[in-house]
N, C-alpha and C. Protein backbone atom coordinates (compact mmCIF):
# COMPACT_ATOMS: atom_id res chain seq x y z
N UNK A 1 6.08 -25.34 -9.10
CA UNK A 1 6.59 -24.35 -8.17
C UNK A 1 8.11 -24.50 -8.04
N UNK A 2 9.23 -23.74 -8.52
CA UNK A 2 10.28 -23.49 -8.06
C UNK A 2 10.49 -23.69 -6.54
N UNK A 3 11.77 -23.95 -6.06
CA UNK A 3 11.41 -24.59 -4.60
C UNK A 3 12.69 -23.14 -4.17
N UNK A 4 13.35 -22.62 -4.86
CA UNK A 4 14.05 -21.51 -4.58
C UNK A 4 15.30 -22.09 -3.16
N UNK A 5 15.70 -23.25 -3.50
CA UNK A 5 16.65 -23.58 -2.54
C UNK A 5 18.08 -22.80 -2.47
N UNK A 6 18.77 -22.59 -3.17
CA UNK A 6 19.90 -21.49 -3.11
C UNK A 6 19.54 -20.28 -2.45
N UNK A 7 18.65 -19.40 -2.69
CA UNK A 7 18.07 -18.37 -2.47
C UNK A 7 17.98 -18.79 -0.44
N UNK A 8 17.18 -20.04 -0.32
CA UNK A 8 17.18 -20.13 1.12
C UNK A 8 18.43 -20.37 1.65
N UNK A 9 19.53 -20.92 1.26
CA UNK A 9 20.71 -21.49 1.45
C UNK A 9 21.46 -19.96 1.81
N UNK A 10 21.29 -18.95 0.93
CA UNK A 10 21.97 -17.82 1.04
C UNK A 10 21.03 -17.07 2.10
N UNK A 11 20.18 -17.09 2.55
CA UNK A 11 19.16 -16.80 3.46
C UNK A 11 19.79 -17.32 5.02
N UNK A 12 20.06 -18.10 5.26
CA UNK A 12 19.95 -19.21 6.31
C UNK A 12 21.68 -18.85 6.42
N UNK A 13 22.74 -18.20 5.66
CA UNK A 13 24.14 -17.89 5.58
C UNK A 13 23.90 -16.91 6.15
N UNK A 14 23.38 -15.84 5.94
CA UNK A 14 23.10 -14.37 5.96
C UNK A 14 22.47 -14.43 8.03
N UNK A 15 21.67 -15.02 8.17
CA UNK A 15 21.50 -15.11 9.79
C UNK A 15 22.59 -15.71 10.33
N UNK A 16 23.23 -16.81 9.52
CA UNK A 16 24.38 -17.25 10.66
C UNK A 16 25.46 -16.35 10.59
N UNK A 17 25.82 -15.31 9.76
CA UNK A 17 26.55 -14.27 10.08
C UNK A 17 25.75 -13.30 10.82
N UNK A 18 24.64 -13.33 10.86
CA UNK A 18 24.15 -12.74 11.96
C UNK A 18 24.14 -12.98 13.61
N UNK A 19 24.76 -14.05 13.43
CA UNK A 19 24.91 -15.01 14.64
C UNK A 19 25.90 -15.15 15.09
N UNK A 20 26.81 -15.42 14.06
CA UNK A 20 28.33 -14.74 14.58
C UNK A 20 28.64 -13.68 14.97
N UNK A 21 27.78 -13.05 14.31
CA UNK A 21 28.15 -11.27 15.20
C UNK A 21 28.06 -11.07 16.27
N UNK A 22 26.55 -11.98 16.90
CA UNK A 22 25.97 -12.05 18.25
C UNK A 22 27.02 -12.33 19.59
N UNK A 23 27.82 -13.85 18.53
CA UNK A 23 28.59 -14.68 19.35
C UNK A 23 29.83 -13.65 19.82
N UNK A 24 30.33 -13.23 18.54
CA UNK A 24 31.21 -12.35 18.68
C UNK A 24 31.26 -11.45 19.92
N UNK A 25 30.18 -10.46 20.34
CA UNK A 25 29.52 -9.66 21.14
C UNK A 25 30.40 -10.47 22.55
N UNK A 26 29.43 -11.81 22.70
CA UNK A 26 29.64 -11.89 23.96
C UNK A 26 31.26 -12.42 24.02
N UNK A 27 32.32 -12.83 23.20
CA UNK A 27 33.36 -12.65 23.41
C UNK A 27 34.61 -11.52 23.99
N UNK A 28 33.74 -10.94 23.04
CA UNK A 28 34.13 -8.86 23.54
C UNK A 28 33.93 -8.73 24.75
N UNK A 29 32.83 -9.08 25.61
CA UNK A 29 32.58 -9.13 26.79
C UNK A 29 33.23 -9.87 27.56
N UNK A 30 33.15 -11.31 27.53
CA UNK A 30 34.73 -11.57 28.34
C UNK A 30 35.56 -11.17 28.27
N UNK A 31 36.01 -10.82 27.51
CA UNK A 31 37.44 -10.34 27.25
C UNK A 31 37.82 -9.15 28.54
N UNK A 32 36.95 -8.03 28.22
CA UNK A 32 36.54 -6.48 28.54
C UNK A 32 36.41 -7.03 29.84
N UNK A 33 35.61 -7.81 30.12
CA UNK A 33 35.32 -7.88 31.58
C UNK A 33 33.65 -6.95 31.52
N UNK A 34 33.36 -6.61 30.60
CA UNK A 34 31.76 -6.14 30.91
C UNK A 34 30.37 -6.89 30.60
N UNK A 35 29.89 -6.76 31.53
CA UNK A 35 28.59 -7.91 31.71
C UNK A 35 27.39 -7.29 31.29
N UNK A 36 26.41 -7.75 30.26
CA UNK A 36 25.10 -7.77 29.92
C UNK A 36 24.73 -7.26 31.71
N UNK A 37 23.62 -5.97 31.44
CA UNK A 37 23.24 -5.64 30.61
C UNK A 37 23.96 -3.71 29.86
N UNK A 38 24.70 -4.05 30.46
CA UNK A 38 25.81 -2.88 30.29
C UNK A 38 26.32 -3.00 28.61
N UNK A 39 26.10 -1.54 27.80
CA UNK A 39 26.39 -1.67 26.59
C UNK A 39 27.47 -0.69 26.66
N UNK A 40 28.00 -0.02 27.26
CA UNK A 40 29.27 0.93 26.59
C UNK A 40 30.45 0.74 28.20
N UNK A 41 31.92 1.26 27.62
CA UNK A 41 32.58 0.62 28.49
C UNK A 41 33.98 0.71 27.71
N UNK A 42 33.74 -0.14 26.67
CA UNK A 42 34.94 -0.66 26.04
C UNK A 42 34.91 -0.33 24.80
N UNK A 43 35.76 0.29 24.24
CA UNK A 43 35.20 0.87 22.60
C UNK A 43 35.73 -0.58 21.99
N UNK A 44 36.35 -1.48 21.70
CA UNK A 44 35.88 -2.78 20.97
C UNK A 44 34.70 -2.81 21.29
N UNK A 45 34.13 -3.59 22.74
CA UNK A 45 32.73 -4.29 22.45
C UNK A 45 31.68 -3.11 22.10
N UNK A 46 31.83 -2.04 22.32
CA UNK A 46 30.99 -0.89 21.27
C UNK A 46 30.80 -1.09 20.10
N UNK A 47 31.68 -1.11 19.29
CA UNK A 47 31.87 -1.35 18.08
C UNK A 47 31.48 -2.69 17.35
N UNK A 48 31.56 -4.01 18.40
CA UNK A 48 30.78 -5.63 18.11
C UNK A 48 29.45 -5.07 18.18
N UNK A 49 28.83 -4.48 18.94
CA UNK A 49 27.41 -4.34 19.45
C UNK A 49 26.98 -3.26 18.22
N UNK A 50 27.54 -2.17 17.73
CA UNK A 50 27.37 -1.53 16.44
C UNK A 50 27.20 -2.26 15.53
N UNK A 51 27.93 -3.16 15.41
CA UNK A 51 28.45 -3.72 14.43
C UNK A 51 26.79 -4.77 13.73
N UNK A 52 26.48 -5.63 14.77
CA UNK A 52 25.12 -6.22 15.10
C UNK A 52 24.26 -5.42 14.88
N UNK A 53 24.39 -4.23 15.98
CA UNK A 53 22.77 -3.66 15.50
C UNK A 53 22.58 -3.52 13.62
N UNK A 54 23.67 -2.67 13.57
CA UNK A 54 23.74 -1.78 11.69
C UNK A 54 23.23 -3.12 11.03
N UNK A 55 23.87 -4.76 10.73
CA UNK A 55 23.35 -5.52 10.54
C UNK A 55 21.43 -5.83 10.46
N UNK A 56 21.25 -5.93 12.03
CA UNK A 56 19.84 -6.11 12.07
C UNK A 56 19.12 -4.94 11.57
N UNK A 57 19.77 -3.53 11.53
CA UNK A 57 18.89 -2.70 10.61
C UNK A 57 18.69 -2.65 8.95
N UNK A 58 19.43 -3.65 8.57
CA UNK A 58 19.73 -4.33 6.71
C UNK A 58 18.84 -5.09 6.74
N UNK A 59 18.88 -6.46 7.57
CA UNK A 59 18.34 -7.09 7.39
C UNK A 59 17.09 -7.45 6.79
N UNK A 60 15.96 -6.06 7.68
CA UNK A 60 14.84 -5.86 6.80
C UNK A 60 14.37 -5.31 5.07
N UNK A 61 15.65 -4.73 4.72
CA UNK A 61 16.00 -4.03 3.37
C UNK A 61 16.07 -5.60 2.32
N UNK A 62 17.03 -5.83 3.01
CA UNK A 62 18.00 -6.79 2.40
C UNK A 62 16.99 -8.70 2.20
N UNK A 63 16.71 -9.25 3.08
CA UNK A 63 16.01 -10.28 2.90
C UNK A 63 14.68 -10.09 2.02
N UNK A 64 13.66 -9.14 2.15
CA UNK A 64 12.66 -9.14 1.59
C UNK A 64 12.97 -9.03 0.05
N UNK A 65 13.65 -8.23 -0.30
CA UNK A 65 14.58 -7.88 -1.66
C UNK A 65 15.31 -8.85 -2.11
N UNK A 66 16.07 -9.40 -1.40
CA UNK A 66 16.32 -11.00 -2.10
C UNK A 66 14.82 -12.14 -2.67
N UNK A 67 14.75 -12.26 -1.55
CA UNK A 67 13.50 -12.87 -2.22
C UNK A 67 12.60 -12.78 -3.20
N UNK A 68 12.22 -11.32 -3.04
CA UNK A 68 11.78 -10.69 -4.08
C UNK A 68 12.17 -11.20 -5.55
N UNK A 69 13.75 -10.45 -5.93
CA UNK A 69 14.30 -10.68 -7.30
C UNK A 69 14.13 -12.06 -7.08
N UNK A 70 14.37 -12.97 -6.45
CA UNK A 70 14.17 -14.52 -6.81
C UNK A 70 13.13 -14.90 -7.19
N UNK A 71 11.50 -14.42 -6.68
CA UNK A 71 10.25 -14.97 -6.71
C UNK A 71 10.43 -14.27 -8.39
N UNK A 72 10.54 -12.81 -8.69
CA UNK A 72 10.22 -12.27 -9.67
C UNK A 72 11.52 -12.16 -11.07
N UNK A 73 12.49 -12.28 -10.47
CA UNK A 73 13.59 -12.62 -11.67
C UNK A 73 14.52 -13.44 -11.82
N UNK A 74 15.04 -13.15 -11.00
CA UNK A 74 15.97 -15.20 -11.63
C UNK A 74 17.21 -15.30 -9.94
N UNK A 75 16.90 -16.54 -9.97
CA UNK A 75 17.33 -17.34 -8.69
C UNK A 75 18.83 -16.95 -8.16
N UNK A 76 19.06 -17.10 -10.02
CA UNK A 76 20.56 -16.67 -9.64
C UNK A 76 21.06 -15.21 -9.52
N UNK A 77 20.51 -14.97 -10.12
CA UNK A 77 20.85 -13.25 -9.94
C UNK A 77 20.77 -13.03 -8.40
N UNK A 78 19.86 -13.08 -7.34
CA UNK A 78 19.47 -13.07 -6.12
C UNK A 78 20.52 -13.58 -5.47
N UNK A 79 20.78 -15.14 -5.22
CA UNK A 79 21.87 -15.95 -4.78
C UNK A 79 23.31 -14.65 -5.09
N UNK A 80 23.81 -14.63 -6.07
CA UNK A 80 25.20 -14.04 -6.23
C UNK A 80 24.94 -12.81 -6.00
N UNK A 81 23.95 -11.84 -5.75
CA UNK A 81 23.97 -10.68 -4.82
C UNK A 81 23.46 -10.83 -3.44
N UNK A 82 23.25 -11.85 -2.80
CA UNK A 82 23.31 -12.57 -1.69
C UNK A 82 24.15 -12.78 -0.96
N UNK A 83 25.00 -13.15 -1.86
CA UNK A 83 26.03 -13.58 -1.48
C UNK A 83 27.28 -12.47 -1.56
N UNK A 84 27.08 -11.65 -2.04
CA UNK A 84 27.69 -10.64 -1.86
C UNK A 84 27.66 -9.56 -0.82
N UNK A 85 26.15 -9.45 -0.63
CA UNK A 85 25.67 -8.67 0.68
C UNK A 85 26.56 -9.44 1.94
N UNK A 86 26.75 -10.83 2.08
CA UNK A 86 27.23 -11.52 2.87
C UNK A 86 28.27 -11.56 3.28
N UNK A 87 28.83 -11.24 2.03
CA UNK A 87 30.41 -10.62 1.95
C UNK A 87 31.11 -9.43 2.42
N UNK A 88 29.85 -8.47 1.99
CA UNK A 88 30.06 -7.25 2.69
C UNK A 88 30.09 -7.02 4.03
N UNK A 89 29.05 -7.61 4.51
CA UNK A 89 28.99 -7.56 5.89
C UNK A 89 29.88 -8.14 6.73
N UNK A 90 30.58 -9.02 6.17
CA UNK A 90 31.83 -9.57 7.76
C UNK A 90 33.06 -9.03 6.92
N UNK A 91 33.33 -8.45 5.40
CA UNK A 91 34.30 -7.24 5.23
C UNK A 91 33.86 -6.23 6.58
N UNK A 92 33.01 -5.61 6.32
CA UNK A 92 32.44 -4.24 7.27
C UNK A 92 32.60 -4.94 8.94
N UNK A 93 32.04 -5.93 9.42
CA UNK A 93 32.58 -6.20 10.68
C UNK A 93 33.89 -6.19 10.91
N UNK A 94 34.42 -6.54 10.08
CA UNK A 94 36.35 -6.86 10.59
C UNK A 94 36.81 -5.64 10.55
N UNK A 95 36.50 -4.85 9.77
CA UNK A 95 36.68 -3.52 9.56
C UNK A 95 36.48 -2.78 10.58
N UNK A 96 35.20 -2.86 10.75
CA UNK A 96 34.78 -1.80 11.77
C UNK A 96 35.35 -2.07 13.31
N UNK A 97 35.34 -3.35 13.34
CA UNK A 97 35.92 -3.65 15.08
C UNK A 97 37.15 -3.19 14.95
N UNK A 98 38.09 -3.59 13.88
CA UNK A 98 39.98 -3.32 13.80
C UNK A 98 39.58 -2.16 14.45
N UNK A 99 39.21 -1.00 13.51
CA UNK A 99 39.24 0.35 13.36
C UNK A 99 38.30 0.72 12.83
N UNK A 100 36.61 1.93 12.91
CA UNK A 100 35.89 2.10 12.65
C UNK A 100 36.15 2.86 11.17
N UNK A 101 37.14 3.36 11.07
CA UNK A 101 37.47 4.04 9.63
C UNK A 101 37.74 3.34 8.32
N UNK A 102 37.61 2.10 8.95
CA UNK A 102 37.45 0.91 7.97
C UNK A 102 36.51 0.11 7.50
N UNK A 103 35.52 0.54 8.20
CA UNK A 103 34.03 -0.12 7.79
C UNK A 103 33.79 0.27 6.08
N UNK A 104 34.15 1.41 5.71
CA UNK A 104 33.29 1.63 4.39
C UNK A 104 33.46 0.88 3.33
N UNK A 105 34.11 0.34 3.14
CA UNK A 105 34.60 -0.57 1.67
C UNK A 105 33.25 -1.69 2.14
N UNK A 106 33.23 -2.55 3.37
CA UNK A 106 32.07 -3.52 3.47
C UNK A 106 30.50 -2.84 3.42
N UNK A 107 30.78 -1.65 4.17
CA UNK A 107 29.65 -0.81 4.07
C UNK A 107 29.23 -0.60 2.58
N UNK A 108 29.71 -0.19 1.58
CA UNK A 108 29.09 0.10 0.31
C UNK A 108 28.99 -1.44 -0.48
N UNK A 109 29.92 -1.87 -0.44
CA UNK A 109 29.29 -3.52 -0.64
C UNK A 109 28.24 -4.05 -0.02
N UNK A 110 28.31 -3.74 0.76
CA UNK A 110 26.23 -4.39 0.99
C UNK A 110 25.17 -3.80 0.59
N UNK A 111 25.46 -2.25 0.72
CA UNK A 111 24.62 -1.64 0.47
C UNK A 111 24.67 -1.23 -1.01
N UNK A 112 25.32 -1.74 -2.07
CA UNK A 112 25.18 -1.92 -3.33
C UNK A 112 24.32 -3.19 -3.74
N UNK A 113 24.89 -3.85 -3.14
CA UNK A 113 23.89 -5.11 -3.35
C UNK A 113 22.32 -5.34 -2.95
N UNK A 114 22.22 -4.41 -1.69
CA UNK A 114 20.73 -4.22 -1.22
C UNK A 114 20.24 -3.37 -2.41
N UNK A 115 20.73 -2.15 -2.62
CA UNK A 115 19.96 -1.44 -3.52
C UNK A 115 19.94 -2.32 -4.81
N UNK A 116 20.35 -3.20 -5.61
CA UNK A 116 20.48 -3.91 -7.16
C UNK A 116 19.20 -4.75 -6.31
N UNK A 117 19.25 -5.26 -5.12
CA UNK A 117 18.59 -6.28 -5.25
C UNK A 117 16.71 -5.75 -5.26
N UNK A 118 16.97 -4.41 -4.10
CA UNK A 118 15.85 -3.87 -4.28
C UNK A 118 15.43 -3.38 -5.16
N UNK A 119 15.77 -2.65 -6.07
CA UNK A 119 15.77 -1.62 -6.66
C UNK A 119 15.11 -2.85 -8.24
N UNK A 120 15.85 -3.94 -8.32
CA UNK A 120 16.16 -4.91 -9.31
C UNK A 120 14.36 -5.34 -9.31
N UNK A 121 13.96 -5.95 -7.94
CA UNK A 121 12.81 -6.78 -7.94
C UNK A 121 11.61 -5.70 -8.08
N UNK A 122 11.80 -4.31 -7.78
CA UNK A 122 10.86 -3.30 -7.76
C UNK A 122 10.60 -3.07 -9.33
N UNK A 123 11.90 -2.88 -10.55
CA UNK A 123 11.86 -2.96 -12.09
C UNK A 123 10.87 -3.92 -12.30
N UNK A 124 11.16 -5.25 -12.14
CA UNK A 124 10.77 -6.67 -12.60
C UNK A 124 9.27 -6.35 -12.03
N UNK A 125 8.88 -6.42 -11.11
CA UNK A 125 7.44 -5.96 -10.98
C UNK A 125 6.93 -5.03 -11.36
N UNK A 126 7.48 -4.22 -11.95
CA UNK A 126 6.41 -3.09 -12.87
C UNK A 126 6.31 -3.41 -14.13
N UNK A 127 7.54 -3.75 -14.37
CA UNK A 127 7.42 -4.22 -15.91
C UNK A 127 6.93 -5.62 -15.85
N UNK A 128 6.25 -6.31 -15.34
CA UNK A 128 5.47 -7.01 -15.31
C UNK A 128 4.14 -6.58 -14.86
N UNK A 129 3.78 -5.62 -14.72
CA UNK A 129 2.47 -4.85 -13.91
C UNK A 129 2.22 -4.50 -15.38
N UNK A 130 3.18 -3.86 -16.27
CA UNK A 130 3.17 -2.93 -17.58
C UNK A 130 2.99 -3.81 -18.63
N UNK A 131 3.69 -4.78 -19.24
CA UNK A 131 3.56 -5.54 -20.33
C UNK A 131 2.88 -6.38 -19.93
N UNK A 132 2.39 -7.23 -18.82
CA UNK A 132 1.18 -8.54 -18.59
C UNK A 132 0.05 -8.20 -17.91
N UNK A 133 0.18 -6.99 -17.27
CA UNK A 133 -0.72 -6.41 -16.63
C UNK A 133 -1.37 -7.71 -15.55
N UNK A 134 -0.55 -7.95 -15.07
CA UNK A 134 -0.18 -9.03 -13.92
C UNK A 134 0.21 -8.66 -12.20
């Protein structure tokens, strides 16, 4: 059994930028002076709290699809579009908090990498459904 440790390594990166985002959040909030459970107010902490959600709505795209190409095609391929998704996403945070008109460059970097990764492990399983009939 492959133990797929990189793959978790880039896994376990990918939430702690998820976590930073979180942290981030409640910085915005001191700052602003606005208190949980109040979400609008301040267009920065709008934009931290955007910033998080859009995240947690990848997340589900994005992790299962990593894994995926890892279980079904190669470790590394997964890892370095992992790691790229990872990349994208705190490009697209810095972006988007500066100035929201700046999100897109991180925005299509992740979401290039979600689609190769999805799109990648969905190939590899058919054509393994097709030639091994597996």
């Amino acid at each position: 059994m492959q133990p797929h440790s990189w793959v978790a390594i880039v896994t376990i990166a990918a939430l702690l930028v998820y976590v930073w985002m979180a942290a981030r959040i409640g910085r915005a909030r001191r700052k602003c002076g606005i208190q949980a459970p109040t979400m609008t107010g301040d267009p920065v902490l709008e934009r931290h709290i955007r910033v998080q959600a859009n995240t947690l709505e990848w997340l589900p795209l994005f992790l299962p699809s990593l894994w995926l190409l890892a279980i079904y095609w190669s470790d590394l391929v997964a890892v370095i579009l992992g790691g790229i998704w990872i990349v994208g996403r705190i490009v697209y945070a810095l972006g988007y908090v500066a100035d929201p008109g700046k999100r897109e460059v991180g925005f299509i970097i992740q979401a290039l990498a979600t689609a190769v990764l999805l799109f990648g492990a969905l190939g590899r399983v058919i054509w393994m459904l097709v030639t091994l009939g597996a």
